[in-house]
PDB file of N, CA and C in Angstrom:
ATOM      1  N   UNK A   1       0.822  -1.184   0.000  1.00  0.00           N
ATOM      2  CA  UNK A   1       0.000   0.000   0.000  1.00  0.00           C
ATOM      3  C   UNK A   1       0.863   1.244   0.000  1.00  0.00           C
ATOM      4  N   UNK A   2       1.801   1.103   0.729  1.00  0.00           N
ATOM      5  CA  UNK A   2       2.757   2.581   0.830  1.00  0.00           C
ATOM      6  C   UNK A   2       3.622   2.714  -0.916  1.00  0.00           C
ATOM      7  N   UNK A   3       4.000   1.725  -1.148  1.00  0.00           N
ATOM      8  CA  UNK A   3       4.723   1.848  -2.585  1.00  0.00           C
ATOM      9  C   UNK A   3       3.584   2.558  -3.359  1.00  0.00           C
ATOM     10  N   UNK A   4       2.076   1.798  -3.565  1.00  0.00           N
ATOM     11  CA  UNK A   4       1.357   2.246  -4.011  1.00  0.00           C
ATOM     12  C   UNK A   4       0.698   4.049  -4.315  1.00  0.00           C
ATOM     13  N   UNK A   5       0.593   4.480  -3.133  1.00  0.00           N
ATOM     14  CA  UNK A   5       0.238   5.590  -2.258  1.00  0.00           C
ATOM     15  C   UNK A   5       1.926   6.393  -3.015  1.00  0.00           C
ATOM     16  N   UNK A   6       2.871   5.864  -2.470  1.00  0.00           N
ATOM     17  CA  UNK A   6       4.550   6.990  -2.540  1.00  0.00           C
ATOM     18  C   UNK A   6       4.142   6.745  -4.202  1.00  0.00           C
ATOM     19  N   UNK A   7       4.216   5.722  -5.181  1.00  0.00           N
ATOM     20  CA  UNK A   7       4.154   6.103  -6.767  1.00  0.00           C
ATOM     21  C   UNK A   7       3.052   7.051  -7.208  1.00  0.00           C
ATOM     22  N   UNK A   8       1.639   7.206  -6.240  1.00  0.00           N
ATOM     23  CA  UNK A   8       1.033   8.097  -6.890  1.00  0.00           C
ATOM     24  C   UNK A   8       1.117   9.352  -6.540  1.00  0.00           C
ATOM     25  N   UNK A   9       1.531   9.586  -5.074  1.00  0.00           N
ATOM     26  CA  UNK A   9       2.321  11.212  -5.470  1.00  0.00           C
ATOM     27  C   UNK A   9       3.356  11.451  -5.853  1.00  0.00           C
ATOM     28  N   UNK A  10       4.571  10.591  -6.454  1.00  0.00           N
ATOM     29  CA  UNK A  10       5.866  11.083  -7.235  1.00  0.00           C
ATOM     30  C   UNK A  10       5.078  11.209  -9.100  1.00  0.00           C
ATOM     31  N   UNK A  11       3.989  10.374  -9.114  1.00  0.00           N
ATOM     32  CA  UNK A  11       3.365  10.386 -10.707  1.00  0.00           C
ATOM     33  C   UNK A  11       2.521  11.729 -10.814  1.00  0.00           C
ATOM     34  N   UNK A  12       1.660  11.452  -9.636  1.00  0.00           N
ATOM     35  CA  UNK A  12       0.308  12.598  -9.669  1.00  0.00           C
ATOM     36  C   UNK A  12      -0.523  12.143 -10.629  1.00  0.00           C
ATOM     37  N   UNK A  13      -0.745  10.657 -10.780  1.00  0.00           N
ATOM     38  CA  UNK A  13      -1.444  10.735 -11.652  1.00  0.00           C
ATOM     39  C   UNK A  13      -3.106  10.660 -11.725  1.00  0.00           C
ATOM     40  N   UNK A  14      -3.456  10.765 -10.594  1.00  0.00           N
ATOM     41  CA  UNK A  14      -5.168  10.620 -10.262  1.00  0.00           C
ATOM     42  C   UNK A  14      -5.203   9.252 -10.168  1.00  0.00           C
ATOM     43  N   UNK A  15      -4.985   8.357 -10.085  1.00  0.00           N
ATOM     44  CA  UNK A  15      -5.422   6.391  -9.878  1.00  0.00           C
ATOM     45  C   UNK A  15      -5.853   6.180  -8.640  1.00  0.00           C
ATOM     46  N   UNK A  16      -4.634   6.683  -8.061  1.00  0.00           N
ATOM     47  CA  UNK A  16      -5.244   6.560  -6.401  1.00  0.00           C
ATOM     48  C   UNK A  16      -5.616   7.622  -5.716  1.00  0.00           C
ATOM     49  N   UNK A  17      -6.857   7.761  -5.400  1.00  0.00           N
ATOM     50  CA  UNK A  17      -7.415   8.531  -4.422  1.00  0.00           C
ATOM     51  C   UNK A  17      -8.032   8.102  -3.116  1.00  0.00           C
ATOM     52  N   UNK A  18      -8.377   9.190  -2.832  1.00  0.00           N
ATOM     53  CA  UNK A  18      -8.828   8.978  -1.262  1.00  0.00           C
ATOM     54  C   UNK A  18      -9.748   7.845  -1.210  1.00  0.00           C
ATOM     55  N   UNK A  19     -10.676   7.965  -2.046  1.00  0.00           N
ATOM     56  CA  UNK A  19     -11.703   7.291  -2.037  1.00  0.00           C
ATOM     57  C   UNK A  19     -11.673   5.913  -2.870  1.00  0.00           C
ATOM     58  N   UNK A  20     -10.213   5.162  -3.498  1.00  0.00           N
ATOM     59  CA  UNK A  20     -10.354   4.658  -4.335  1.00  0.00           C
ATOM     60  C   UNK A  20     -10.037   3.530  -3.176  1.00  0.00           C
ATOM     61  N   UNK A  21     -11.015   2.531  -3.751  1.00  0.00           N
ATOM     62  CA  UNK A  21     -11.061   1.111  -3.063  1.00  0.00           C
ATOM     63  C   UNK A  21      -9.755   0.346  -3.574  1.00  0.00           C
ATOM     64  N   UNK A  22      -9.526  -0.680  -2.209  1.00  0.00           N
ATOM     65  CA  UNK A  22      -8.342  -1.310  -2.249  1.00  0.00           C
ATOM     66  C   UNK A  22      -8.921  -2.581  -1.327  1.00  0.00           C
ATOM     67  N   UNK A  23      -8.715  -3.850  -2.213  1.00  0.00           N
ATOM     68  CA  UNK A  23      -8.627  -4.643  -1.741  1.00  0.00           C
ATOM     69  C   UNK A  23      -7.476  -5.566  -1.709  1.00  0.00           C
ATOM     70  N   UNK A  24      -7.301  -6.453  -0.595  1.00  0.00           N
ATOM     71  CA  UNK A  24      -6.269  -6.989  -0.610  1.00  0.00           C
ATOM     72  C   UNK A  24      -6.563  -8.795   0.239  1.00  0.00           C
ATOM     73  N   UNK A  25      -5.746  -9.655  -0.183  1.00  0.00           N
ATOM     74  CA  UNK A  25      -6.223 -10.779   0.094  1.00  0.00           C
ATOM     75  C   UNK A  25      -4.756 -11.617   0.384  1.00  0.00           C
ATOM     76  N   UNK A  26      -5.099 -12.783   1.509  1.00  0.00           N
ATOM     77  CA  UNK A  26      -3.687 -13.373   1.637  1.00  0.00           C
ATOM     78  C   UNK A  26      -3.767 -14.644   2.329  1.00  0.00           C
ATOM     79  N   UNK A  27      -2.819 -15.356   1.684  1.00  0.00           N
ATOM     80  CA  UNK A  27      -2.982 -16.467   2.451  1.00  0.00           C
ATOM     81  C   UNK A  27      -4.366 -17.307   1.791  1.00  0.00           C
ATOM     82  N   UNK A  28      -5.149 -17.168   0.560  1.00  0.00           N
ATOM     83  CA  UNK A  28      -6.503 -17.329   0.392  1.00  0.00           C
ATOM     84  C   UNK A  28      -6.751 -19.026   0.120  1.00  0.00           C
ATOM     85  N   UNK A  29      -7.163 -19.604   0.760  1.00  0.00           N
ATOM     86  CA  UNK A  29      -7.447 -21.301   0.839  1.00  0.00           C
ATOM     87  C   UNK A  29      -6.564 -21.586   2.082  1.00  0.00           C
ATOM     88  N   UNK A  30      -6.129 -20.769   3.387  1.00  0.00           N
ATOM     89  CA  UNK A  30      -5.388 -21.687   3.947  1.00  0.00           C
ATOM     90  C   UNK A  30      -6.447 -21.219   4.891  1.00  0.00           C
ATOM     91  N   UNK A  31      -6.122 -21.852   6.036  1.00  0.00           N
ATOM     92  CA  UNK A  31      -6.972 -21.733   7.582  1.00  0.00           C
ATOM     93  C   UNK A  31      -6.737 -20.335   8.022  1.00  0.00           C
ATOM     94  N   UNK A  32      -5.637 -19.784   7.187  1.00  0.00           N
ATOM     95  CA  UNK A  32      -5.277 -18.668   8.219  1.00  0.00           C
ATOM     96  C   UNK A  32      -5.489 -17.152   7.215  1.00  0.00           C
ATOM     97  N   UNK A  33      -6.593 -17.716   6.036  1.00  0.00           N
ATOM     98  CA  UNK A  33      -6.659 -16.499   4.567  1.00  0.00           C
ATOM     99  C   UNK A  33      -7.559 -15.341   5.213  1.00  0.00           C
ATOM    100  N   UNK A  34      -7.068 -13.896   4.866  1.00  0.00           N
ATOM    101  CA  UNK A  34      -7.543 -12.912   5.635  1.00  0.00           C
ATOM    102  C   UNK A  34      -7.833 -11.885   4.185  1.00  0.00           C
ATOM    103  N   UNK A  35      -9.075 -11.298   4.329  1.00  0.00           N
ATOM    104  CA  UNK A  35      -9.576 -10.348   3.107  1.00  0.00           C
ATOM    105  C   UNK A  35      -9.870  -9.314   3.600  1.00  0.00           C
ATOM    106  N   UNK A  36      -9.306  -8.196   2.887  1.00  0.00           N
ATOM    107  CA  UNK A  36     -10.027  -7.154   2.998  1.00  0.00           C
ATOM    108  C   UNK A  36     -10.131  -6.040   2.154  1.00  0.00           C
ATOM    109  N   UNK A  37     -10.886  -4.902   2.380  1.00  0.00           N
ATOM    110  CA  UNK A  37     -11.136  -3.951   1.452  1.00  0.00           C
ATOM    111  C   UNK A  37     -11.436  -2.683   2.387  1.00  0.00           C
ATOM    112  N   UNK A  38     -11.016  -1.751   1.792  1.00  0.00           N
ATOM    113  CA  UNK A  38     -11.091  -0.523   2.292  1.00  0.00           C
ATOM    114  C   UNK A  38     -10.354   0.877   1.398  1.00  0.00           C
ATOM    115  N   UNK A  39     -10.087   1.857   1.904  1.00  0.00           N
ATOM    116  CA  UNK A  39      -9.788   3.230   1.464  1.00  0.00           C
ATOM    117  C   UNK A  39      -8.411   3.024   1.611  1.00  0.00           C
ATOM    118  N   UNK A  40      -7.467   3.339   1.268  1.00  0.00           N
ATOM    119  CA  UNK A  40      -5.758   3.363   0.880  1.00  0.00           C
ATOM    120  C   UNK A  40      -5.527   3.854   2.676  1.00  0.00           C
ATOM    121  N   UNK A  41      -6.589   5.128   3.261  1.00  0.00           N
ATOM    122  CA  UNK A  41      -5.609   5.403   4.740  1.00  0.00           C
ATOM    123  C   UNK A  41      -5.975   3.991   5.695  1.00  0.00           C
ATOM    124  N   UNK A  42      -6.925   3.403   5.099  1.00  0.00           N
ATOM    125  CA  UNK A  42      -7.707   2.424   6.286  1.00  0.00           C
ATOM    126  C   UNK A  42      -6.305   0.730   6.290  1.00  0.00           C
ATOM    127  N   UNK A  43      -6.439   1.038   4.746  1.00  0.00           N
ATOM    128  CA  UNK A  43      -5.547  -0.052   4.039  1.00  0.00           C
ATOM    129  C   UNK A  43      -4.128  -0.191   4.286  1.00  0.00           C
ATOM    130  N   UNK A  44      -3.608   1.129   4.374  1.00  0.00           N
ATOM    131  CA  UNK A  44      -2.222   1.600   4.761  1.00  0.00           C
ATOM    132  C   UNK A  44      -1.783   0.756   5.993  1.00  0.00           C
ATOM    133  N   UNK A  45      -3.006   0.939   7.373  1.00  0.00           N
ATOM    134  CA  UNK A  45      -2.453   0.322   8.440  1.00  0.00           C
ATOM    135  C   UNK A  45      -3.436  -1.119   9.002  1.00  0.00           C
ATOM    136  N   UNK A  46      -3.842  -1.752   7.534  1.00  0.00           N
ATOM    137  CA  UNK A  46      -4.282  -3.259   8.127  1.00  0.00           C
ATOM    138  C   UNK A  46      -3.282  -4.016   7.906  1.00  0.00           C
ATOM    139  N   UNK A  47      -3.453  -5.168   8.788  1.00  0.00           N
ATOM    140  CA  UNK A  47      -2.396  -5.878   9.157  1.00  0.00           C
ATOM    141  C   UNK A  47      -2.941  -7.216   8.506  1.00  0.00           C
ATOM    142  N   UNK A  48      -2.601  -7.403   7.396  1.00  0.00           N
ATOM    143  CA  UNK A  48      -2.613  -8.771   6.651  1.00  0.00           C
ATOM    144  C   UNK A  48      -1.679  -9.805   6.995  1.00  0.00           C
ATOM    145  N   UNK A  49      -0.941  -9.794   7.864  1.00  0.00           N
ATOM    146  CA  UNK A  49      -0.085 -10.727   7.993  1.00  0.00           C
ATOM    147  C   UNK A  49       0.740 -11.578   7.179  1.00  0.00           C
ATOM    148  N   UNK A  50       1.350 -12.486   7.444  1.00  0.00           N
ATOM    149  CA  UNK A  50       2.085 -12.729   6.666  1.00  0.00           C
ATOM    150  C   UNK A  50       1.984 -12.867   5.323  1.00  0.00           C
ATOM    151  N   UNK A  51       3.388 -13.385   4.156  1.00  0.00           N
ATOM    152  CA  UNK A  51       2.580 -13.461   2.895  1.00  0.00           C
ATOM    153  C   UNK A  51       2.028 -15.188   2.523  1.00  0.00           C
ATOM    154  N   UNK A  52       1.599 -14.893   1.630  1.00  0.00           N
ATOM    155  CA  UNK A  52       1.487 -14.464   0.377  1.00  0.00           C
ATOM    156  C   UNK A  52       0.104 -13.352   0.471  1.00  0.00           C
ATOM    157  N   UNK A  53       0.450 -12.364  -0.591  1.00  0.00           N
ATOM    158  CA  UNK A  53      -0.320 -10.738  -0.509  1.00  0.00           C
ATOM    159  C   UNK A  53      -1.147 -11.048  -1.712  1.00  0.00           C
ATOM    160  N   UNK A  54      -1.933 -10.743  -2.186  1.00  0.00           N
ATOM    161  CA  UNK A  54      -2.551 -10.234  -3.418  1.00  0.00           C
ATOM    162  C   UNK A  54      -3.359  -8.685  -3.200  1.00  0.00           C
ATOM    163  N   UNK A  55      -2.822  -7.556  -4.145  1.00  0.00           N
ATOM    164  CA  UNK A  55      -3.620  -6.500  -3.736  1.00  0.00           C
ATOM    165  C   UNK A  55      -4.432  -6.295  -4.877  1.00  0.00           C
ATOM    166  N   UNK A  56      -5.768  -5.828  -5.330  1.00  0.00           N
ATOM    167  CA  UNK A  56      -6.760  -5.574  -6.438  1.00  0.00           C
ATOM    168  C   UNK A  56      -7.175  -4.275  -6.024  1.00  0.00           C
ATOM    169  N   UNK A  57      -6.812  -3.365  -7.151  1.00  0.00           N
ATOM    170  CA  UNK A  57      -8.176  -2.134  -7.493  1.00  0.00           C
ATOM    171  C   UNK A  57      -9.044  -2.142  -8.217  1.00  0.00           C
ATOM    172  N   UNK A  58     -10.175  -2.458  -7.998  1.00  0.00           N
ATOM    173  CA  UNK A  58     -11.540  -2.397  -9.277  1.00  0.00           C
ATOM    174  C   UNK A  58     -11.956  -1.788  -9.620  1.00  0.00           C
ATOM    175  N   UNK A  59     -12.287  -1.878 -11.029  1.00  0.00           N
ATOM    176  CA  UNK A  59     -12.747  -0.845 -11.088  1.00  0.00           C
ATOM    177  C   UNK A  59     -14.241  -0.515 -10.708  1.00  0.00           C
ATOM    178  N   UNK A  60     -15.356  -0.214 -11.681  1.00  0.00           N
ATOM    179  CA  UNK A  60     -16.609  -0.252 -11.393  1.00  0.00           C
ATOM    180  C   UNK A  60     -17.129  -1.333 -11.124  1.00  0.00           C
ATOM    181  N   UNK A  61     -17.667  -1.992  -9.540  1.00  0.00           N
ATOM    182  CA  UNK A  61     -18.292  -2.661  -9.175  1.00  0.00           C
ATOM    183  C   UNK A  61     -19.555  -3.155  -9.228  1.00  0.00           C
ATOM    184  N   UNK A  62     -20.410  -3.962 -10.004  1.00  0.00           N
ATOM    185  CA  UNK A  62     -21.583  -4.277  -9.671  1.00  0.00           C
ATOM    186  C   UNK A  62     -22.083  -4.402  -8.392  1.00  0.00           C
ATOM    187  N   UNK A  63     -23.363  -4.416  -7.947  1.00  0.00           N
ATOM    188  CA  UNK A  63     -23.651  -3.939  -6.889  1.00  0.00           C
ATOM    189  C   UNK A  63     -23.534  -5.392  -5.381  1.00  0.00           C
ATOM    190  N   UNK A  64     -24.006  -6.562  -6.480  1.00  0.00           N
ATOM    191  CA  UNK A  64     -23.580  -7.915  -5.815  1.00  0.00           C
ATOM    192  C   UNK A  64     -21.739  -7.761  -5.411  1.00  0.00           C
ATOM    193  N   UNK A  65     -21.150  -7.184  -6.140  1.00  0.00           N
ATOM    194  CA  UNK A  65     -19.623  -7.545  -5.762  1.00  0.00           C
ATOM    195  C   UNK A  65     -19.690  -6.681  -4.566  1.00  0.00           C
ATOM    196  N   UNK A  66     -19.912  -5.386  -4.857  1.00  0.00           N
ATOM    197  CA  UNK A  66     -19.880  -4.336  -3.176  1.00  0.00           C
ATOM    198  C   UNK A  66     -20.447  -4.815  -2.457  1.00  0.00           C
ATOM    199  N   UNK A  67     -21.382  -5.424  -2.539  1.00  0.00           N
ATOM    200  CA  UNK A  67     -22.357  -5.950  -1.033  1.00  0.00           C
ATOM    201  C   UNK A  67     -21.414  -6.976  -0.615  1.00  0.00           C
ATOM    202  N   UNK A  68     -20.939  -7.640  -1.156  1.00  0.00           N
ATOM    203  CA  UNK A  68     -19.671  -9.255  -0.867  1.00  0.00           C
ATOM    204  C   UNK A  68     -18.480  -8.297  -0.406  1.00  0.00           C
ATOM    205  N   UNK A  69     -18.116  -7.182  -0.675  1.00  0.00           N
ATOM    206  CA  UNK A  69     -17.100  -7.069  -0.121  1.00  0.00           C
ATOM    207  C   UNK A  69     -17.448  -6.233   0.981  1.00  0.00           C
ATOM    208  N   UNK A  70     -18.770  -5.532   1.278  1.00  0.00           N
ATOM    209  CA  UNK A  70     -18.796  -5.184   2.967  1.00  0.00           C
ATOM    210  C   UNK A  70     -19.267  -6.325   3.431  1.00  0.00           C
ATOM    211  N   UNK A  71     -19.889  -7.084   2.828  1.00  0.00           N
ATOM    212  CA  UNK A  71     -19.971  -8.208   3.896  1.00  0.00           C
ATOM    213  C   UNK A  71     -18.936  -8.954   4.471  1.00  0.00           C
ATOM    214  N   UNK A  72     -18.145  -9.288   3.277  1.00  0.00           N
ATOM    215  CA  UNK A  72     -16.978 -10.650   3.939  1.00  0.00           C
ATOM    216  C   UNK A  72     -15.616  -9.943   3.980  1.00  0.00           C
ATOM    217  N   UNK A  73     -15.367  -8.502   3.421  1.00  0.00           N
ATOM    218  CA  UNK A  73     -14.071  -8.296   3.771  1.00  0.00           C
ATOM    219  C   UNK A  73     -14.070  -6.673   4.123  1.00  0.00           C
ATOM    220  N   UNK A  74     -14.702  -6.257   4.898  1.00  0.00           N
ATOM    221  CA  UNK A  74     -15.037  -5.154   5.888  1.00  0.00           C
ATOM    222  C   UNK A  74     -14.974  -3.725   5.238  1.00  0.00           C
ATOM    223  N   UNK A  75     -15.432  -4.081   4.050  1.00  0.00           N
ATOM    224  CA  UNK A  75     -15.472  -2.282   3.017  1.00  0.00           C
ATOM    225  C   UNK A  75     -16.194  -1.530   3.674  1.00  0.00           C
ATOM    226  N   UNK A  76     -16.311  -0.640   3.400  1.00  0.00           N
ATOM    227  CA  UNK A  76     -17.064   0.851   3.717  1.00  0.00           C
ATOM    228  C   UNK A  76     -18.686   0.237   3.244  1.00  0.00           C
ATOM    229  N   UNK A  77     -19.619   0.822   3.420  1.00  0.00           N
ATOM    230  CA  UNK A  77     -21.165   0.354   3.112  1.00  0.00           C
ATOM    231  C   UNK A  77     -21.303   0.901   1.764  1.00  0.00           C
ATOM    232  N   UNK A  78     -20.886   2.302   2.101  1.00  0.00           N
ATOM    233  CA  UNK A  78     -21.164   3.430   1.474  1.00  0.00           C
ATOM    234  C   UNK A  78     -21.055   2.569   0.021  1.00  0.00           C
ATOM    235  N   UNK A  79     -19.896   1.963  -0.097  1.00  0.00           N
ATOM    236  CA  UNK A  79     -19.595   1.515  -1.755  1.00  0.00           C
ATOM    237  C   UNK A  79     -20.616   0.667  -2.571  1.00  0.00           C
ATOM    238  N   UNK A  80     -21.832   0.223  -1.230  1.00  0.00           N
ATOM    239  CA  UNK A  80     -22.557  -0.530  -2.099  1.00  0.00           C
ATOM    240  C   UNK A  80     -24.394   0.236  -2.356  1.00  0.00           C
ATOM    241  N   UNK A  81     -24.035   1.712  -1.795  1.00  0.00           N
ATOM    242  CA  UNK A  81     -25.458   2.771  -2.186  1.00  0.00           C
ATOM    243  C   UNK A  81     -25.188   2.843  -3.131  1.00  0.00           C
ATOM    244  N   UNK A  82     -23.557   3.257  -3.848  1.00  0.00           N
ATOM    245  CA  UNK A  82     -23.608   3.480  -5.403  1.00  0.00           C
ATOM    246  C   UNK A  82     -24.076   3.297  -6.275  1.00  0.00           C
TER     247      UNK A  82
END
């Protein structure tokens, strides 16, 4: 997330914003796989633990995918009034 976040203010290129969803997933099929989704400051300081990492930005979400991701990996609500 920080590489992410430090390349888009040395670019400036608008990709990442405040508001731009970030999900991230790890560990996924083991006993110990942890998901989540949130805003880059929320994202910055979750603690995914060890690796293996996978991070995803999506783009426009259907409304079934936002509801799955406040449900099972703790997004904002807000993303699924859209």
């Amino acid at each position: 997330m920080e590489w992410l976040l430090n390349t888009e203010k040395a670019k400036g290129l608008g990709m990442i914003t405040e508001k731009t969803l970030i999900c991230a997933a790890a560990r996924v099929g083991s006993r110990t796989e942890k998901i989540a989704a949130h805003y880059p400051h929320k994202m910055l300081v979750e603690d995914m633990g060890p690796p293996l990492h996978t991070v995803v930005v999506p783009g426009k979400l259907h409304f079934i995918e936002a509801c799955v991701l406040v449900k099972f990996a703790g997004a904002p609500e807000e993303i699924a009034e859209d």
